[in-house]
C-alpha atoms as a PDB file:
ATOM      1  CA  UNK A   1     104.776  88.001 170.059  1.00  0.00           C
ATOM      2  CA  UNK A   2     106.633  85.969 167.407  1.00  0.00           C
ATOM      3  CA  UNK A   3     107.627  82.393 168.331  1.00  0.00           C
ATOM      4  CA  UNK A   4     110.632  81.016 167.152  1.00  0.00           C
ATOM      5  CA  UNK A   5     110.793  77.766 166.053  1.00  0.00           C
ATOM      6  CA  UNK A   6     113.939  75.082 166.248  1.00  0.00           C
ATOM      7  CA  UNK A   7     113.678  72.883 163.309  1.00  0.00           C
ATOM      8  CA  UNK A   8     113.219  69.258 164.159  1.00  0.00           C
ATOM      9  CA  UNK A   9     116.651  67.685 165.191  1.00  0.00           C
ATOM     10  CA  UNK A  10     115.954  63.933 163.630  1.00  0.00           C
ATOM     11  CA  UNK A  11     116.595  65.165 160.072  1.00  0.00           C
ATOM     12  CA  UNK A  12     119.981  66.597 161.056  1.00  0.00           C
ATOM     13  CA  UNK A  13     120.604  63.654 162.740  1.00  0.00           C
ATOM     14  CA  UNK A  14     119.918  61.480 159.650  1.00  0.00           C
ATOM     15  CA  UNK A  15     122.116  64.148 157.937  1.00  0.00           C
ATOM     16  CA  UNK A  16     125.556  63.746 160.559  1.00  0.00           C
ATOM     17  CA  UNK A  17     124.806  59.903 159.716  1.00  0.00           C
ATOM     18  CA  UNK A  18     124.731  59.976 156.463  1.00  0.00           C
ATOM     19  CA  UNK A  19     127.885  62.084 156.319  1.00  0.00           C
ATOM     20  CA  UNK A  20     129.703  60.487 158.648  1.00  0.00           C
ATOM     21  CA  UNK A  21     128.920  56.613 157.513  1.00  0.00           C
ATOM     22  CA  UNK A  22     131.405  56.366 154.352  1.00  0.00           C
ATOM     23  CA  UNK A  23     134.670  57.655 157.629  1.00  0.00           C
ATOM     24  CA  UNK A  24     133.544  54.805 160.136  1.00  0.00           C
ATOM     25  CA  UNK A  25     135.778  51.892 159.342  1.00  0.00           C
ATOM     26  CA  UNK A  26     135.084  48.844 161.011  1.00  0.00           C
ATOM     27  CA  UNK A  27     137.370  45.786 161.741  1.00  0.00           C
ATOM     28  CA  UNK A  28     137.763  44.207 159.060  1.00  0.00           C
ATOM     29  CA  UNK A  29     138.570  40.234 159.058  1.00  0.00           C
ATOM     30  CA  UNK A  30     139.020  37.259 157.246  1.00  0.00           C
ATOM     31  CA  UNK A  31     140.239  33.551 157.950  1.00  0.00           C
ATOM     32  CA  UNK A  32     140.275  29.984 156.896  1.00  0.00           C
ATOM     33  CA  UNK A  33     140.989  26.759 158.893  1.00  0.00           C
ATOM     34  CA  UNK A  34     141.612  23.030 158.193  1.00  0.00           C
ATOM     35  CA  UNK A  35     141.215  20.023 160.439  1.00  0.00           C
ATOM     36  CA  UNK A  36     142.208  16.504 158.944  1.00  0.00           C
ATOM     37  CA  UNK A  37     139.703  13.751 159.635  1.00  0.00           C
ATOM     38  CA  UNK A  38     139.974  11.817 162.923  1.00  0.00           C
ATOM     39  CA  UNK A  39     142.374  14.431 164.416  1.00  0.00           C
ATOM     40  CA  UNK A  40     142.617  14.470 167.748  1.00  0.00           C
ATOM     41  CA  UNK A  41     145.478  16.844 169.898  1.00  0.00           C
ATOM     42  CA  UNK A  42     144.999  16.011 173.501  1.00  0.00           C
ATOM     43  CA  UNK A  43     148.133  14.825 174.691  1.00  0.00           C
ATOM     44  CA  UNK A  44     150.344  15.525 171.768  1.00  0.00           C
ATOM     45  CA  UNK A  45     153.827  16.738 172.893  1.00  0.00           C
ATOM     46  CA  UNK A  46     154.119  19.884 170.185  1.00  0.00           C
ATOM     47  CA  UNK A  47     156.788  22.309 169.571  1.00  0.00           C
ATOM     48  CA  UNK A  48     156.121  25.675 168.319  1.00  0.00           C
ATOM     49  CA  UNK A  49     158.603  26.731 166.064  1.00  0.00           C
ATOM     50  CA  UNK A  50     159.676  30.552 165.424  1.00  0.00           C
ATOM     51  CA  UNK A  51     156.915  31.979 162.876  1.00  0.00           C
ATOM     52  CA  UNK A  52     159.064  33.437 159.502  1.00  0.00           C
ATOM     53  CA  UNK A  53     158.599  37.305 158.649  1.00  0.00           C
ATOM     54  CA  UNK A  54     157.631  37.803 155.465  1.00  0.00           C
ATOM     55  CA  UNK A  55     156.578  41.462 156.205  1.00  0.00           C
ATOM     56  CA  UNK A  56     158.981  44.621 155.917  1.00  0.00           C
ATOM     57  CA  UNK A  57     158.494  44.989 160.070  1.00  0.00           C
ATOM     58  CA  UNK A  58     161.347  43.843 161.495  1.00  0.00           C
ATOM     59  CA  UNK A  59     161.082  40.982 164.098  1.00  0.00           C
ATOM     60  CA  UNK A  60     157.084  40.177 163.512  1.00  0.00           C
ATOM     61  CA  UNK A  61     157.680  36.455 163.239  1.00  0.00           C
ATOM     62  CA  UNK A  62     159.153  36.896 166.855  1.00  0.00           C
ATOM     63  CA  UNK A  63     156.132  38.906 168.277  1.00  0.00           C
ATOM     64  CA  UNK A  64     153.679  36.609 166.799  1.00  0.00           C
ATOM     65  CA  UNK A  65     155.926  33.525 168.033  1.00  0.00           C
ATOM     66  CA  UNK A  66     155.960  35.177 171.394  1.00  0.00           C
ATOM     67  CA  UNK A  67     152.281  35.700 171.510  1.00  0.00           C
ATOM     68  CA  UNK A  68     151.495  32.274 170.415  1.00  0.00           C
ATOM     69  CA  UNK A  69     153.242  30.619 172.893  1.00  0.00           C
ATOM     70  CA  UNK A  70     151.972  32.768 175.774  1.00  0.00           C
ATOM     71  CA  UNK A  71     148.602  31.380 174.319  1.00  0.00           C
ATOM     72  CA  UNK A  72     149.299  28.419 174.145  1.00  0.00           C
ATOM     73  CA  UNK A  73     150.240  28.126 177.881  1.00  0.00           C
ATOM     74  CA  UNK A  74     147.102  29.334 178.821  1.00  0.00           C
ATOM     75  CA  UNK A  75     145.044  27.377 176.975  1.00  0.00           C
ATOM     76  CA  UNK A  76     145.699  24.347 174.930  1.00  0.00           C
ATOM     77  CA  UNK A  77     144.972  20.406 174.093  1.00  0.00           C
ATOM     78  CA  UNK A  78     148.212  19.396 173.957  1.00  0.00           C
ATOM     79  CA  UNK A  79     151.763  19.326 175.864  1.00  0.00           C
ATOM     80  CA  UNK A  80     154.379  22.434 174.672  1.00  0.00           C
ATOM     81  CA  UNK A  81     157.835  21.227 174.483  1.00  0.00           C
ATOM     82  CA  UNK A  82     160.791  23.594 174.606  1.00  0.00           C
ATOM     83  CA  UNK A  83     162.395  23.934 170.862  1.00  0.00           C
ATOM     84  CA  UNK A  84     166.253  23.785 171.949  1.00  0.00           C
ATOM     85  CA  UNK A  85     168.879  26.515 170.881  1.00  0.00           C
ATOM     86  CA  UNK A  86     170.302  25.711 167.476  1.00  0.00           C
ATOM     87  CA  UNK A  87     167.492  23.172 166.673  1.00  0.00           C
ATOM     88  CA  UNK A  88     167.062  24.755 163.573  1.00  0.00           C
ATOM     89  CA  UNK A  89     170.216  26.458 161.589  1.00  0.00           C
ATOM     90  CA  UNK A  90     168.119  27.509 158.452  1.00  0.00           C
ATOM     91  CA  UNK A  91     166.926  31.190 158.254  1.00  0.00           C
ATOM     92  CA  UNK A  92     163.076  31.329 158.863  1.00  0.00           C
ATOM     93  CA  UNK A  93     161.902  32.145 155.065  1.00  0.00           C
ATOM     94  CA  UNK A  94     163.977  29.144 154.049  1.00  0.00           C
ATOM     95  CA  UNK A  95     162.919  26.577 156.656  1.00  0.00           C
ATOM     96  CA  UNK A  96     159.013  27.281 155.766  1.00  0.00           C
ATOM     97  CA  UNK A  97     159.630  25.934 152.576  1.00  0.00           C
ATOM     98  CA  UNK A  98     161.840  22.772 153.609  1.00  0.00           C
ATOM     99  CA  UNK A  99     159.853  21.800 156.471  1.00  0.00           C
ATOM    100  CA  UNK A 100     158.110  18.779 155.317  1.00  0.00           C
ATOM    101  CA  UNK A 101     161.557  17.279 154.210  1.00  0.00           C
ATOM    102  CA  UNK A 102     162.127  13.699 155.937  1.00  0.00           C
ATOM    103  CA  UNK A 103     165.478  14.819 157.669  1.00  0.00           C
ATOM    104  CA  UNK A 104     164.597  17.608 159.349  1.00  0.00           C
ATOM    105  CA  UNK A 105     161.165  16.429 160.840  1.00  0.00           C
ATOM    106  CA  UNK A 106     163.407  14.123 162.295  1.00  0.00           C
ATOM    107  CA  UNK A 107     166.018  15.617 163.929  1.00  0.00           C
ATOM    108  CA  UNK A 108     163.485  17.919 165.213  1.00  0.00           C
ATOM    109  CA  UNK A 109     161.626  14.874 166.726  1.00  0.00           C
ATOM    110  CA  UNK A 110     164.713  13.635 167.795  1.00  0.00           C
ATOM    111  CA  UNK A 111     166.179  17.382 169.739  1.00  0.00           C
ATOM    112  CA  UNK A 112     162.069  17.955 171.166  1.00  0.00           C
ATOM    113  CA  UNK A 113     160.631  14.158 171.687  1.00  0.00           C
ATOM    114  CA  UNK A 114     157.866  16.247 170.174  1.00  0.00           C
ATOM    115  CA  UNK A 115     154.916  14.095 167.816  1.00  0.00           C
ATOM    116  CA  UNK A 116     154.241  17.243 165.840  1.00  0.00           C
ATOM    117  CA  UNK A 117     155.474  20.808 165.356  1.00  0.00           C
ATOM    118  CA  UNK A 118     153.479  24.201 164.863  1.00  0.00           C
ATOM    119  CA  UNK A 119     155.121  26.206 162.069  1.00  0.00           C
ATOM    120  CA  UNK A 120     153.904  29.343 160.756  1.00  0.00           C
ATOM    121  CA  UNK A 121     154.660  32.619 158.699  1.00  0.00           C
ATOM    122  CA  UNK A 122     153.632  36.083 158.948  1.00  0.00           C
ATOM    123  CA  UNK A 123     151.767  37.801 156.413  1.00  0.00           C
ATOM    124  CA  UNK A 124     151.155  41.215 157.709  1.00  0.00           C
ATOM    125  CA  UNK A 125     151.924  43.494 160.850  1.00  0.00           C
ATOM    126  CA  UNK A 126     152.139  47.104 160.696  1.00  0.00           C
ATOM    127  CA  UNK A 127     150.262  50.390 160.721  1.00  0.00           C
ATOM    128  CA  UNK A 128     148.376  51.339 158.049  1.00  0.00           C
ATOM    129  CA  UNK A 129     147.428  54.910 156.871  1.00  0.00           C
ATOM    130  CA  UNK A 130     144.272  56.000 155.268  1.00  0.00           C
ATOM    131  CA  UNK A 131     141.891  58.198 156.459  1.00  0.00           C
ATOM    132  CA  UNK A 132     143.392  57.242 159.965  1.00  0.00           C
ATOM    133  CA  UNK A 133     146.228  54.817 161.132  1.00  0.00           C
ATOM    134  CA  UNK A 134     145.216  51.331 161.574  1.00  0.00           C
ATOM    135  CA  UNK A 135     146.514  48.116 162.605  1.00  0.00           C
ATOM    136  CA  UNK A 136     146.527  45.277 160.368  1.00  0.00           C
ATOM    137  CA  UNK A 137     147.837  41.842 161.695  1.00  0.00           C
ATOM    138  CA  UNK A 138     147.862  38.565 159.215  1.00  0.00           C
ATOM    139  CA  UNK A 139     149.583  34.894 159.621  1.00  0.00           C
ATOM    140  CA  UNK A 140     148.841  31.239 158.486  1.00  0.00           C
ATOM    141  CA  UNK A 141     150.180  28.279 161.019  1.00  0.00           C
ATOM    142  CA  UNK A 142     149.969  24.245 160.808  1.00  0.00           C
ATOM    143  CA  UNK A 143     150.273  21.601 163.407  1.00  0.00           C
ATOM    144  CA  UNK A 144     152.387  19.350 161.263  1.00  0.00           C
ATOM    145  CA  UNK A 145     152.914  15.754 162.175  1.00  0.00           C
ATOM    146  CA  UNK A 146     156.586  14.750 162.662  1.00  0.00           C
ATOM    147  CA  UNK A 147     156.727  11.298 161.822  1.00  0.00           C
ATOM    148  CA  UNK A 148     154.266  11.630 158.890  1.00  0.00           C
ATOM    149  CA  UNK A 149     154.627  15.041 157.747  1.00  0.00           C
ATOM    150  CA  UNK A 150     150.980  15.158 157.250  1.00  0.00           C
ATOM    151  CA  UNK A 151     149.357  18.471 158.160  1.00  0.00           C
ATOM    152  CA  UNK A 152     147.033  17.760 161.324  1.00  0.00           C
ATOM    153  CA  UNK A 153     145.209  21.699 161.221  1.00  0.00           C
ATOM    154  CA  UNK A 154     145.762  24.493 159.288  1.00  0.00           C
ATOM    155  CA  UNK A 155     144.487  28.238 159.364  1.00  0.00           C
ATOM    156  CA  UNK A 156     144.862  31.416 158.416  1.00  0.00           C
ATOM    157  CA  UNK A 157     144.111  34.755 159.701  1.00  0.00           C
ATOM    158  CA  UNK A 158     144.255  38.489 159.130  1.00  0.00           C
ATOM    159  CA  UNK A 159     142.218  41.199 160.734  1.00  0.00           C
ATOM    160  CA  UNK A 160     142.154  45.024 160.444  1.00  0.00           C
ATOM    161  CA  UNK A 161     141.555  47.359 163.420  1.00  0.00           C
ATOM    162  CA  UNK A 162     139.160  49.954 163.161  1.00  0.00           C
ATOM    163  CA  UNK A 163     140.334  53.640 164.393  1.00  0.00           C
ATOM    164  CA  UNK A 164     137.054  55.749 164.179  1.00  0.00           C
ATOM    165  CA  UNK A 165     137.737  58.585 166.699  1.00  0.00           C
ATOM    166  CA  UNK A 166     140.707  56.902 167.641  1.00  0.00           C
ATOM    167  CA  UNK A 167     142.396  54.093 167.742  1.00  0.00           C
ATOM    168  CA  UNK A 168     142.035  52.362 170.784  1.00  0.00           C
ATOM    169  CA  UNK A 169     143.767  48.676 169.859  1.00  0.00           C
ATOM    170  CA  UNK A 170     147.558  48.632 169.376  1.00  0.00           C
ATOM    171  CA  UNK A 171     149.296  46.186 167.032  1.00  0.00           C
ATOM    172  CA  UNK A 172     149.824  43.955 169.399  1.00  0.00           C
ATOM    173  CA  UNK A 173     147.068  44.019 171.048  1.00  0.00           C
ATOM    174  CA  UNK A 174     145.073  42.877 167.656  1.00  0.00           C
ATOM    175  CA  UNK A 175     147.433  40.152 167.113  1.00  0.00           C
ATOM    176  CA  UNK A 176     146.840  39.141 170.592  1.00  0.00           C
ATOM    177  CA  UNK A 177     143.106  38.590 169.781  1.00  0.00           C
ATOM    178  CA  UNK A 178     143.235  37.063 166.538  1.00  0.00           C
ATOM    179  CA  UNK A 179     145.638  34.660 168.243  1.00  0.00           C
ATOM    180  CA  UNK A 180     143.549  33.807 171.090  1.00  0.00           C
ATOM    181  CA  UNK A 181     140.379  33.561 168.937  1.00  0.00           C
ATOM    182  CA  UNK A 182     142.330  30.835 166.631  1.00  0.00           C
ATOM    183  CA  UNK A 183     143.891  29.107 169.021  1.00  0.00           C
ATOM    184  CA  UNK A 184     140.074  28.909 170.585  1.00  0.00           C
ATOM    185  CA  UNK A 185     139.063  27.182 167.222  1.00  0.00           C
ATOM    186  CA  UNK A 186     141.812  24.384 167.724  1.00  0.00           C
ATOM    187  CA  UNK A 187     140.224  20.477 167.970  1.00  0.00           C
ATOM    188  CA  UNK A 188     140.420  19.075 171.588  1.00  0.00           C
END
């Protein structure tokens, strides 16, 4: 009687590994953050004002906005203030750049009774194709002081979802995390 023998499976394991090693994407992330010395936010009245698009998906400085503030209610150090209609009548890639001028931190502070503002812009937020559709979410914010102008915190984020079999985070969803995990990172 001839036996018949399976070859060992460990090698063929190794093998499906090795193969399949270079196709499993990970998340991919990066970030950056600033505090200035002897900054403290408990208490601050703060207005979050409407994150600018600087990506080719339509409304993303909305979502992110959206998502911020729905973070920020949750959990935060400081007091959100509403931003009134019309507070701001300069479109959102224009305003970035003009923030820190004397005149309109103060008829911002003036509209909100706010002490400092959180402005931001959004770098990414779309799908990406390679060897599978990703998301990939990116932004930079900064609590701004609106008497001073001074920059209180800073940070930037941008994070890449990984789709190995499939994806199982939506854009959204990612943003949502990278949001709540900077906002987590804010002084008390």
């Amino acid at each position: 009687m001839t036996r018949v023998r399976f070859p060992r499976r460990r090698p063929m394991l190794m093998l499906l590994i090795l193969l399949l090693l270079p196709v499993m994407p990970g998340c991919a992330s990066s970030g950056e953050e600033f505090v200035a010395p002897n900054t403290d936010l408990s208490g601050r009245k703060v207005v979050v004002l409407p994150f600018s698009n600087l990506t080719t998906t339509p409304d993303a400085g909305q979502a992110i906005t959206s998502i911020v503030l729905s973070d920020l209610r949750i959990r935060h150090p400081f007091v959100l203030l509403p931003l009134p209609e019309g507070t701001l009548s300069l479109p959102g890639k224009e305003r970035a750049d003009d923030f820190l001028s004397q005149n309109l931190r103060n008829r911002i502070r003036s509209m909100t009774g706010a002490d400092a503002a959180l402005v931001g812009t959004v770098t990414e937020y779309e799908y990406r194709a390679g060897g599978t559709t990703r998301p990939v979410t990116g932004f930079s914010w900064s609590l701004l002081s609106l008497r001073t102008g001074r920059i209180l915190w800073a940070a930037s984020a941008s994070r890449m979802g990984s789709c190995f079999w499939s994806c199982r985070k939506t854009l959204s969803s990612l943003a949502r995390d990278l949001v709540d995990e900077k906002i987590r990172e804010l002084p008390h």
